[in-house]
C-alpha atoms as a PDB file:
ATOM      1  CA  UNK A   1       0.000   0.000   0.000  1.00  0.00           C
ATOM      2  CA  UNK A   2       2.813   2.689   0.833  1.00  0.00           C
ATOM      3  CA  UNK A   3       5.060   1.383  -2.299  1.00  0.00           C
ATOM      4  CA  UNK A   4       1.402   2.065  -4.470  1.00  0.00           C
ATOM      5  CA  UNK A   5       1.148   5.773  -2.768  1.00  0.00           C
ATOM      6  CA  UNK A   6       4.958   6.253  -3.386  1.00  0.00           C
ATOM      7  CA  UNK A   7       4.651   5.224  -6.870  1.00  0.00           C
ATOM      8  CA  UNK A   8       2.209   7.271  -7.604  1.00  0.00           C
ATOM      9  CA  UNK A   9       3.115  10.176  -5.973  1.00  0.00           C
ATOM     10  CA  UNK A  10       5.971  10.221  -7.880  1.00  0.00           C
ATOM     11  CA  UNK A  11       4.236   9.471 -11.131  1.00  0.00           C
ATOM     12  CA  UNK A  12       1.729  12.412 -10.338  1.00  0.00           C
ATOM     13  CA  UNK A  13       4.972  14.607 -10.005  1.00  0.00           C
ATOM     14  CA  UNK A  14       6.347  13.623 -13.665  1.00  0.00           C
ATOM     15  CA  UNK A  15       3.014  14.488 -15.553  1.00  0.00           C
ATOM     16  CA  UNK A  16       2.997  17.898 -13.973  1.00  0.00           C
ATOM     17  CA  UNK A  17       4.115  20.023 -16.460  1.00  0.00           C
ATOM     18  CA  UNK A  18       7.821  21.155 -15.512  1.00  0.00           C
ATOM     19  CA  UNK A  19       8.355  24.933 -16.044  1.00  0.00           C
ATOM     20  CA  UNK A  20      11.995  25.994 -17.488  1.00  0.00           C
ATOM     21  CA  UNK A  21      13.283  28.747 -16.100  1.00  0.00           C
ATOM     22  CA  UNK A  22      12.949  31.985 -18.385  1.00  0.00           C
ATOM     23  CA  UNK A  23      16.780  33.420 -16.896  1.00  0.00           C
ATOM     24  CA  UNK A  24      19.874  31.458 -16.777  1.00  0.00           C
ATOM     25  CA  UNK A  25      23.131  32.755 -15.390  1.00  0.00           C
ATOM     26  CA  UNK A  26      26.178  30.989 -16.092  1.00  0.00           C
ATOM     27  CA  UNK A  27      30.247  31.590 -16.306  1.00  0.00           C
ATOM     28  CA  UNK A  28      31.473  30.036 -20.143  1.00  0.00           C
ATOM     29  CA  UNK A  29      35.191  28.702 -20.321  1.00  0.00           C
ATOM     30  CA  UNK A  30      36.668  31.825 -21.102  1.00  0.00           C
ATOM     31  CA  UNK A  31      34.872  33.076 -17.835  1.00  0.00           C
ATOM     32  CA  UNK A  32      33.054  35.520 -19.674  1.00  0.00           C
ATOM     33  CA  UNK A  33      29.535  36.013 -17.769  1.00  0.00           C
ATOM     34  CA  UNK A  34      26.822  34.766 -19.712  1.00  0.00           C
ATOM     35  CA  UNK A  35      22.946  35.524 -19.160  1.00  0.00           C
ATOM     36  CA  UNK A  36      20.121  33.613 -21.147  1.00  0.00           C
ATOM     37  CA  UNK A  37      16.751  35.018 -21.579  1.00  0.00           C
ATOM     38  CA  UNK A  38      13.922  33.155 -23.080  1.00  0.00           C
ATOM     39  CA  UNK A  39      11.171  35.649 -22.541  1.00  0.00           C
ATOM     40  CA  UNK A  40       8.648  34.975 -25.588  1.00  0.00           C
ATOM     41  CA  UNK A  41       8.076  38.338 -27.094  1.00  0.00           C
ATOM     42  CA  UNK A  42       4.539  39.740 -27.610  1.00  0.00           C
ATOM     43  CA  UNK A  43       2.978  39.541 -30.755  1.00  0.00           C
ATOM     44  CA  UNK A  44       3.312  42.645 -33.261  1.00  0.00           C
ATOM     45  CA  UNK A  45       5.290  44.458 -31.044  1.00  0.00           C
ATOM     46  CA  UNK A  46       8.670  45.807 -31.622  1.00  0.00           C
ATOM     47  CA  UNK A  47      11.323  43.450 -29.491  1.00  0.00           C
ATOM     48  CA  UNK A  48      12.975  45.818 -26.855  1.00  0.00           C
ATOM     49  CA  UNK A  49      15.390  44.321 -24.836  1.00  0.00           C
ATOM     50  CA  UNK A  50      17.327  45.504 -21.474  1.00  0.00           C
ATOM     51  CA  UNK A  51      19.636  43.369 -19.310  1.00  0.00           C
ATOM     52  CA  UNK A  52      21.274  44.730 -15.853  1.00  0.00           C
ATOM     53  CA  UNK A  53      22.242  43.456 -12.417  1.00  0.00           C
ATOM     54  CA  UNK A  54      21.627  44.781  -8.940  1.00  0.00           C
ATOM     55  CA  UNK A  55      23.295  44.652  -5.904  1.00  0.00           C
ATOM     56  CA  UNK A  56      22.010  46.095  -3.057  1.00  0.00           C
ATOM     57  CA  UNK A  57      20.271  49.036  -3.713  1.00  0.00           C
ATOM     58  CA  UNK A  58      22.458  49.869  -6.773  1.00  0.00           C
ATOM     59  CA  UNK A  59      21.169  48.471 -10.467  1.00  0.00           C
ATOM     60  CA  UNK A  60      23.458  48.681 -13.274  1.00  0.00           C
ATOM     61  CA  UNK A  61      22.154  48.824 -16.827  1.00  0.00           C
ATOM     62  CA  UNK A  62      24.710  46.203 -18.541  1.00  0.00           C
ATOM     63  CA  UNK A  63      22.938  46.459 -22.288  1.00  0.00           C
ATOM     64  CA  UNK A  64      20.021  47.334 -24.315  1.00  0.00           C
ATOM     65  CA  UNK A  65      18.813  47.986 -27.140  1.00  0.00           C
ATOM     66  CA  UNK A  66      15.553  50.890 -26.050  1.00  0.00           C
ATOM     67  CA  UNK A  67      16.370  54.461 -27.528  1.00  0.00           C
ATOM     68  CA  UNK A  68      16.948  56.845 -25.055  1.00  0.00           C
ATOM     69  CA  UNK A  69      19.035  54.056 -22.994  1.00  0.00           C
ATOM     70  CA  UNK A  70      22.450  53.461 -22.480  1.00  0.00           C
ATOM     71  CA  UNK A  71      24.464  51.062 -20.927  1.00  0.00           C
ATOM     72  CA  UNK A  72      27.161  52.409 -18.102  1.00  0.00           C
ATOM     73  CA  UNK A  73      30.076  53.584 -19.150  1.00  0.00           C
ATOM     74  CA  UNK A  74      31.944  50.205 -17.639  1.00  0.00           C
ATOM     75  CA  UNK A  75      30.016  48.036 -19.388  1.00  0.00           C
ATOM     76  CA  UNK A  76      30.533  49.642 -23.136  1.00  0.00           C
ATOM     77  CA  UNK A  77      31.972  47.749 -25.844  1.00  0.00           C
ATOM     78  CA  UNK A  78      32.435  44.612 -23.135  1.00  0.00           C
ATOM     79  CA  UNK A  79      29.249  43.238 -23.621  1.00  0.00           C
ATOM     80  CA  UNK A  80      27.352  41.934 -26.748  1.00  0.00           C
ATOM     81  CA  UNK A  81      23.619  40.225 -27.182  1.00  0.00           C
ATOM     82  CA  UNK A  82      22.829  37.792 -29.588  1.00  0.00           C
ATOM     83  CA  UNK A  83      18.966  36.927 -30.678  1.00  0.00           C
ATOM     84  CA  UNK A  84      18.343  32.897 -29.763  1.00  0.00           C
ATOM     85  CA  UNK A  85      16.125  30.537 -31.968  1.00  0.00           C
ATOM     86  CA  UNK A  86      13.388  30.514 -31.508  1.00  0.00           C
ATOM     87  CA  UNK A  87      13.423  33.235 -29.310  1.00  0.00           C
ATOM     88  CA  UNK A  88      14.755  35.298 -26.563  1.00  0.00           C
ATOM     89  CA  UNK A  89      18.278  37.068 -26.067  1.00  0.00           C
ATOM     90  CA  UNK A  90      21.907  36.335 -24.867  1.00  0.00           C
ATOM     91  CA  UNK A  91      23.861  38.694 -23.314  1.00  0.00           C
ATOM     92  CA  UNK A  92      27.500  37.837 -22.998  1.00  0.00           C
ATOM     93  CA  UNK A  93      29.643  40.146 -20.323  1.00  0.00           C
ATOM     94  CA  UNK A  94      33.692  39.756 -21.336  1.00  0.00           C
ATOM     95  CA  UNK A  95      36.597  40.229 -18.542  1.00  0.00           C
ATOM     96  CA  UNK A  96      33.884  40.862 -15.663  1.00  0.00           C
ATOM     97  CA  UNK A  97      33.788  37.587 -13.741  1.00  0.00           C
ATOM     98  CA  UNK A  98      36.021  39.231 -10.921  1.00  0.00           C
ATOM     99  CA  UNK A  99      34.173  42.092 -10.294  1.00  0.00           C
ATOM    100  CA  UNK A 100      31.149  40.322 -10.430  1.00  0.00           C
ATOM    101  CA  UNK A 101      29.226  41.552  -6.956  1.00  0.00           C
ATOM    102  CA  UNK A 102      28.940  38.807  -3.821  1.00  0.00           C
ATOM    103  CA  UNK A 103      25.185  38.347  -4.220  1.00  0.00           C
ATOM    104  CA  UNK A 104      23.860  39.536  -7.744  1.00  0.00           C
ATOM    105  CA  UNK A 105      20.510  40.189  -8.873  1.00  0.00           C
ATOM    106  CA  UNK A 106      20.263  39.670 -12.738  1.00  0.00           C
ATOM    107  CA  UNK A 107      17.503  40.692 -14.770  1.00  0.00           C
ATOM    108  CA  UNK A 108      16.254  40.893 -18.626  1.00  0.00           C
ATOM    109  CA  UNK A 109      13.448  42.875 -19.379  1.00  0.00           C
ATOM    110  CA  UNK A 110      12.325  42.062 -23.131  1.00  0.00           C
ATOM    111  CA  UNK A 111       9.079  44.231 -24.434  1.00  0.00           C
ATOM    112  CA  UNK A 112       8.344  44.975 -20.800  1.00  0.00           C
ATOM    113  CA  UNK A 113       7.860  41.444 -19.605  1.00  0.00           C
ATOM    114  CA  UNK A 114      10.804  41.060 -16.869  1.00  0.00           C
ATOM    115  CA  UNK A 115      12.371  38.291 -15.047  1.00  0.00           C
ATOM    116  CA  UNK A 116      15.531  38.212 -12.552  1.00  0.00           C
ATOM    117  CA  UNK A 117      16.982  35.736 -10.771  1.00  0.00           C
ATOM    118  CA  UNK A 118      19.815  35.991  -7.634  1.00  0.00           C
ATOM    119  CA  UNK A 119      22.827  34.231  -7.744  1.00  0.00           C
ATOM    120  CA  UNK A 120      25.858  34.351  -5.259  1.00  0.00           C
ATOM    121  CA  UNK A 121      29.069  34.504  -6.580  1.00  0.00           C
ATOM    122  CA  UNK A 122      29.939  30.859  -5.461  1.00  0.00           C
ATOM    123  CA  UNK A 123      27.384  29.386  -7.376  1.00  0.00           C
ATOM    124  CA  UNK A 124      27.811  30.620 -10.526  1.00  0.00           C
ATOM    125  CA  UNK A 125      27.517  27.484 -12.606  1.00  0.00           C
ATOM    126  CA  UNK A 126      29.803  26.924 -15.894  1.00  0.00           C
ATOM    127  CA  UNK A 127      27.824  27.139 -18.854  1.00  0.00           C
ATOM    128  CA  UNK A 128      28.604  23.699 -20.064  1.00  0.00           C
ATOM    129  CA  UNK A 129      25.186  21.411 -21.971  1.00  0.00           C
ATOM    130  CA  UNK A 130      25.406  18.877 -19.180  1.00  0.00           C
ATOM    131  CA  UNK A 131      25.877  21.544 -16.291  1.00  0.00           C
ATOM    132  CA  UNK A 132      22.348  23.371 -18.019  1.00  0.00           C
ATOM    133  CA  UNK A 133      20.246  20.143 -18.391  1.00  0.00           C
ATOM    134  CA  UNK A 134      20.630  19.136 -15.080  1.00  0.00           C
ATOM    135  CA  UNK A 135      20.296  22.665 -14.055  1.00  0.00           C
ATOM    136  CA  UNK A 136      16.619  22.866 -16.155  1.00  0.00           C
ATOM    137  CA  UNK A 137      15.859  19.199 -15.436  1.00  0.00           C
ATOM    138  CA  UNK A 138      16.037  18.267 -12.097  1.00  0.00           C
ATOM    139  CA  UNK A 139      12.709  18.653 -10.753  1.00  0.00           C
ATOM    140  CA  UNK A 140      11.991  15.278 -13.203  1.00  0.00           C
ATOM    141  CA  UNK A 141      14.922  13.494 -13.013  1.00  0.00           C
ATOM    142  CA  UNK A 142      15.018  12.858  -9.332  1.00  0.00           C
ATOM    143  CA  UNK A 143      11.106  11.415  -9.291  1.00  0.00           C
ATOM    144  CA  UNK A 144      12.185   9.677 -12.223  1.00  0.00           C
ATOM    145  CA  UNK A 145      14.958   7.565 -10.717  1.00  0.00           C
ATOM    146  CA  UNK A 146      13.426   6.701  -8.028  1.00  0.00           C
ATOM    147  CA  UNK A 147      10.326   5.543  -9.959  1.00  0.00           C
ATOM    148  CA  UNK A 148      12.324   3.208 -12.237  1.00  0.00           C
ATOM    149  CA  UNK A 149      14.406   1.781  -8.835  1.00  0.00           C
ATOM    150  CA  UNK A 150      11.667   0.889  -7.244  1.00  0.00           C
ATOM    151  CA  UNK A 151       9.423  -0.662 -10.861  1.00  0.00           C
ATOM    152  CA  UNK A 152      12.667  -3.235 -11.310  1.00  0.00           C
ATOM    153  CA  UNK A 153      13.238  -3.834  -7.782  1.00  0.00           C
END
């Protein structure tokens, strides 16, 4: 009776749609600061994008593309953003993983939908494919494992 409840408690968590995060944060092997954002732009609307961090009270505008805008002068000409398929923006930060504040607030805003996300300095993740999946994946994995141990067991 408890293995039944178990089982499908953990089958009820795997059909339960899994929700991938909109902002990643990660350090690439050049340790250039990389920030993903897979915001889905609105529908005939001209694609705005913004990216900054905060720390503290203090937010820095990193890059963007709104007129009347600009980046801070540290940030010029070290940072670039690239449009991803099918869509949403990255924003790659060169030379800036040392300066990088303790605990760091990132955020994209893209046609006025925003998302952040907070990320010590310690656990800045490298940006390899393996390192990401697991990253985006875990919330199914784990349920997933245990429901295959314990159907050949």
């Amino acid at each position: 009776m408890l293995t039944s409840l178990f089982l499908c408690g953990a089958l009820g968590v795997l059909l339960v749609p899994v929700r991938s995060q909109l902002i990643s944060v990660c350090v690439e092997e050049d340790e250039d600061l990389r920030v993903d954002c897979r915001i889905k732009p609105k529908p005939n609307k001209i694609t705005s994008y913004e990216f900054s961090w905060s720390s503290g009270t203090k937010e820095s505008l990193i890059n963007t593309n709104v007129s009347g805008s600009a980046a801070e002068v540290q940030f010029r000409d070290k940072s670039e953003v690239v449009e991803l398929d099918p869509y949403g923006y990255r924003m790659t930060l060169k030379g800036f993983t040392n300066t990088i504040p303790h605990n760091t607030t990132y955020m994209c805003k893209i046609s006025g939908q925003v998302q952040n996300i907070n990320v010590e300095k310690e656990q800045l993740q490298p940006c390899s494919a393996v390192s990401l999946f697991l990253k985006s994946s875990w919330s199914w994995i784990v349920p997933l494992l245990i429901f295959l141990y314990h159907t050949h067991c």
